[in-house]
Protein backbone atom coordinates (compact mmCIF):
# COMPACT_ATOMS: atom_id res chain seq x y z
CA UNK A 1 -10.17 -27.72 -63.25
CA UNK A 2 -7.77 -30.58 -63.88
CA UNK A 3 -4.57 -29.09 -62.23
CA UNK A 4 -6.32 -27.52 -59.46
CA UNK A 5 -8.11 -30.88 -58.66
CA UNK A 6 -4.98 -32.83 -58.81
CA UNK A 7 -3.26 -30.50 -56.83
CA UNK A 8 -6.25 -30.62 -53.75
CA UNK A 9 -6.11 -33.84 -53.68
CA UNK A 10 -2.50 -33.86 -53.43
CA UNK A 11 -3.31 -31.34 -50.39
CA UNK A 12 -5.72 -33.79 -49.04
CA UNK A 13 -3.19 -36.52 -48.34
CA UNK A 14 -1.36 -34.54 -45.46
CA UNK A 15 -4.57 -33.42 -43.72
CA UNK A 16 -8.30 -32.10 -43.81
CA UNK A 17 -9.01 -29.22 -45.09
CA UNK A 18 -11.71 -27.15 -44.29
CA UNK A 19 -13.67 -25.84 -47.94
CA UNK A 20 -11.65 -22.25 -47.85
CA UNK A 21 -8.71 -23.84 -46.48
CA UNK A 22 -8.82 -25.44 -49.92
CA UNK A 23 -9.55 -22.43 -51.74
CA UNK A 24 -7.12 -20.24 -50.32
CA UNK A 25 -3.97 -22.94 -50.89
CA UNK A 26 -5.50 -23.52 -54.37
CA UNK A 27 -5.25 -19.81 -55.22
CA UNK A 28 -1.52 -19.73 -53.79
CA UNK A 29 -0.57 -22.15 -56.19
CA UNK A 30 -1.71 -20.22 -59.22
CA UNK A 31 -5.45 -21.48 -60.11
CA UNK A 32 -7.80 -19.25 -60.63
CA UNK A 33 -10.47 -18.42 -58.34
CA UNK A 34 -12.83 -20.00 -60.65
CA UNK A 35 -10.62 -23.18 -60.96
CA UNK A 36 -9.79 -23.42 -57.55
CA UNK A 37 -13.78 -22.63 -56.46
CA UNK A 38 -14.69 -25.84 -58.87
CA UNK A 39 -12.06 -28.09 -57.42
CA UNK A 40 -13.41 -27.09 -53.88
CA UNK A 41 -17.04 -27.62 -54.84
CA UNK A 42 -16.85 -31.13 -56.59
CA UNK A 43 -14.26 -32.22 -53.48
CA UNK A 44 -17.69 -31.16 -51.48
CA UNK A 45 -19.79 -32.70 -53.62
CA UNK A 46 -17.45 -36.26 -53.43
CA UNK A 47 -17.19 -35.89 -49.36
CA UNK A 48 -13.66 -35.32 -49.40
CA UNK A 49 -13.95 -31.88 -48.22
CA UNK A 50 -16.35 -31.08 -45.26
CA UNK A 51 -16.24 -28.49 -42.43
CA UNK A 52 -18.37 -30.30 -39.97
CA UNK A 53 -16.13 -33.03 -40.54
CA UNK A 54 -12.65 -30.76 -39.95
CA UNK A 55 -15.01 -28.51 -36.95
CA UNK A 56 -15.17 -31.70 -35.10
CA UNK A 57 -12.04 -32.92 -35.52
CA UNK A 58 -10.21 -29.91 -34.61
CA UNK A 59 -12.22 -29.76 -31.17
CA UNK A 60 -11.59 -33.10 -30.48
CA UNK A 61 -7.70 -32.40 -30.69
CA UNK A 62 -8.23 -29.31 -28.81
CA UNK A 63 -9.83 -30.32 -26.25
CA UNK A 64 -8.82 -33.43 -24.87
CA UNK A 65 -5.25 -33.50 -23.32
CA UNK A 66 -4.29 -30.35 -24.17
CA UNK A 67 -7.35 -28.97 -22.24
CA UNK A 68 -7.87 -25.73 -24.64
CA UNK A 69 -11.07 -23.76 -24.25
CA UNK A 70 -13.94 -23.01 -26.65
CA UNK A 71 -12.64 -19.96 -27.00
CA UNK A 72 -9.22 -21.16 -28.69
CA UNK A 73 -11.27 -23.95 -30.50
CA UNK A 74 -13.63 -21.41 -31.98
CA UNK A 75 -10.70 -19.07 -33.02
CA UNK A 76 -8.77 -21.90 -35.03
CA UNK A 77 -12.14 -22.99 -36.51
CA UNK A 78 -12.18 -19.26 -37.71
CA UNK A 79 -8.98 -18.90 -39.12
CA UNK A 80 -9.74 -22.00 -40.95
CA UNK A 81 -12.44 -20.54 -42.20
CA UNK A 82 -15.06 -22.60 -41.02
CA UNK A 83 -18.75 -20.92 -40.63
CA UNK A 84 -19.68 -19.15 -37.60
CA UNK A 85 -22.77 -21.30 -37.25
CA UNK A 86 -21.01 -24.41 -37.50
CA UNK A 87 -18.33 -23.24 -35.37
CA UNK A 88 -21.25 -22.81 -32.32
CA UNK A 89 -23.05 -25.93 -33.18
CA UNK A 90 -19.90 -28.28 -32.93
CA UNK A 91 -18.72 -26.24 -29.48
CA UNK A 92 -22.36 -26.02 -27.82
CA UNK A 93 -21.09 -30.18 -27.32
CA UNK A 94 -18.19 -29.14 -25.31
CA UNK A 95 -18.55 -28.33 -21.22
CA UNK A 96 -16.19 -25.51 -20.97
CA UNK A 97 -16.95 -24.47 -17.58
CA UNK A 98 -16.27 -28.20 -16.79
CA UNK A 99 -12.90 -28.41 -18.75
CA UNK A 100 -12.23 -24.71 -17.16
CA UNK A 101 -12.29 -26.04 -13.47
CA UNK A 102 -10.09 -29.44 -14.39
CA UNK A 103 -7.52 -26.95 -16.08
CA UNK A 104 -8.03 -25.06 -12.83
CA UNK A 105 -6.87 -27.81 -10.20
CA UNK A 106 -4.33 -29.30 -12.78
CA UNK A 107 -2.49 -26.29 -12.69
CA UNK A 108 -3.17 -25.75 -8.58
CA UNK A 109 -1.81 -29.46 -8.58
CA UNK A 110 1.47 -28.26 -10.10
CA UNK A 111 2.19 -25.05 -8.62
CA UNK A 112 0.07 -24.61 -5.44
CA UNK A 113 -2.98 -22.16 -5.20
CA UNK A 114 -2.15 -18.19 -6.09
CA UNK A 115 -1.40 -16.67 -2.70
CA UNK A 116 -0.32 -13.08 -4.29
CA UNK A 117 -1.21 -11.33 -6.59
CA UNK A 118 1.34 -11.74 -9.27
CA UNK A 119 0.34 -15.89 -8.84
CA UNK A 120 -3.47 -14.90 -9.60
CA UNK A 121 -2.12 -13.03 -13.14
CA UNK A 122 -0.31 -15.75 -13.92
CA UNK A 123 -3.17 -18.42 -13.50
CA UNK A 124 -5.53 -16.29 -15.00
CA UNK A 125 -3.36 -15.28 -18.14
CA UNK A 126 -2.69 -19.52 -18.58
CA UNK A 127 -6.68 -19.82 -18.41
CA UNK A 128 -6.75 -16.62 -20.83
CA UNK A 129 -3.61 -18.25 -23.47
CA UNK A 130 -5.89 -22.13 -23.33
CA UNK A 131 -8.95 -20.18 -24.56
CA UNK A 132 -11.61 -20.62 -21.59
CA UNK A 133 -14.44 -18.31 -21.53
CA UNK A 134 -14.81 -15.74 -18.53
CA UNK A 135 -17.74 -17.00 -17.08
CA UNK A 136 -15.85 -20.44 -17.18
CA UNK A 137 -13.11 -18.72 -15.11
CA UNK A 138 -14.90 -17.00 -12.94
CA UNK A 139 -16.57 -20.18 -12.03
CA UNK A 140 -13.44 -22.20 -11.71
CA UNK A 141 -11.99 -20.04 -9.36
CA UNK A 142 -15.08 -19.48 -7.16
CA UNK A 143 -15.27 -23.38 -7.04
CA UNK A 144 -11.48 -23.43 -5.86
CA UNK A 145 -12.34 -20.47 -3.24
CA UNK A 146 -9.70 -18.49 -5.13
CA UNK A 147 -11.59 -15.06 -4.58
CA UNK A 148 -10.88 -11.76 -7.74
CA UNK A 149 -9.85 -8.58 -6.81
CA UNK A 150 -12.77 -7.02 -8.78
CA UNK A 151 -15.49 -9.38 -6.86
CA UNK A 152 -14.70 -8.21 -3.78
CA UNK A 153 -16.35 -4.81 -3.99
């Protein structure tokens, strides 16, 4: 276990890794899985590695000025391989539809309400790319009276 703990913690001193973060970059560097899985375990064991730790961090980042939605939160927390559960409990704290309607007049403030449709795509596909959920959307845009093609039926 020596080189693969010398070589986490060497990991650890650029940034916070979540436990298969860790694992994985262990692996690329040669160790075995058994190695790298001991490394990862006593790092756990010592507090050094800890999802909720890197789950809260990462939404933090994500969500204050750069006004990302839970969506794009809980898809970085999944490519980092944090646990689904986890990933829920740390983003059941965050107001999305909330964020969703400040995102929403931020970008009216910049470039006007969508009068056409082609301005309506484009909002929505900037709500889509920052991650918001569609029931955050749709209740941005009914809060702005910006009316969807597919409610008017």
């Amino acid at each position: 276990m020596e080189g693969a703990w010398e070589d986490l913690l060497a990991l650890l001193e650029h940034r916070d890794l979540s436990a298969a973060e860790a694992q994985a970059a262990l692996q690329r560097k040669g160790h075995t899985k058994t190695r790298a899985l001991a490394a990862v375990r006593e790092a756990r064991r010592l507090g050094l590695l800890d999802d909720a730790r890197v789950a809260r961090s990462v939404r933090e980042r994500q969500t204050q000025g750069a006004q990302h939605g839970i969506l794009r939160v809980a898809d970085d927390l999944a490519r980092r391989g944090v646990d689904d559960r986890l990933v829920q409990r740390v983003l059941s704290e965050v107001d999305d539809p909330l964020r969703c309607k400040d995102a929403v007049r931020a970008y009216i403030g910049r470039r006007g309400a969508p009068r056409e449709p082609r301005e309506l795509r484009r909002l929505l596909s900037f709500l889509a790319r920052q991650g918001y959920a569609e029931e955050s959307v749709r209740d941005a845009l009914e809060a702005e009276g910006i009316a969807l093609p597919w409610n008017d039926a």
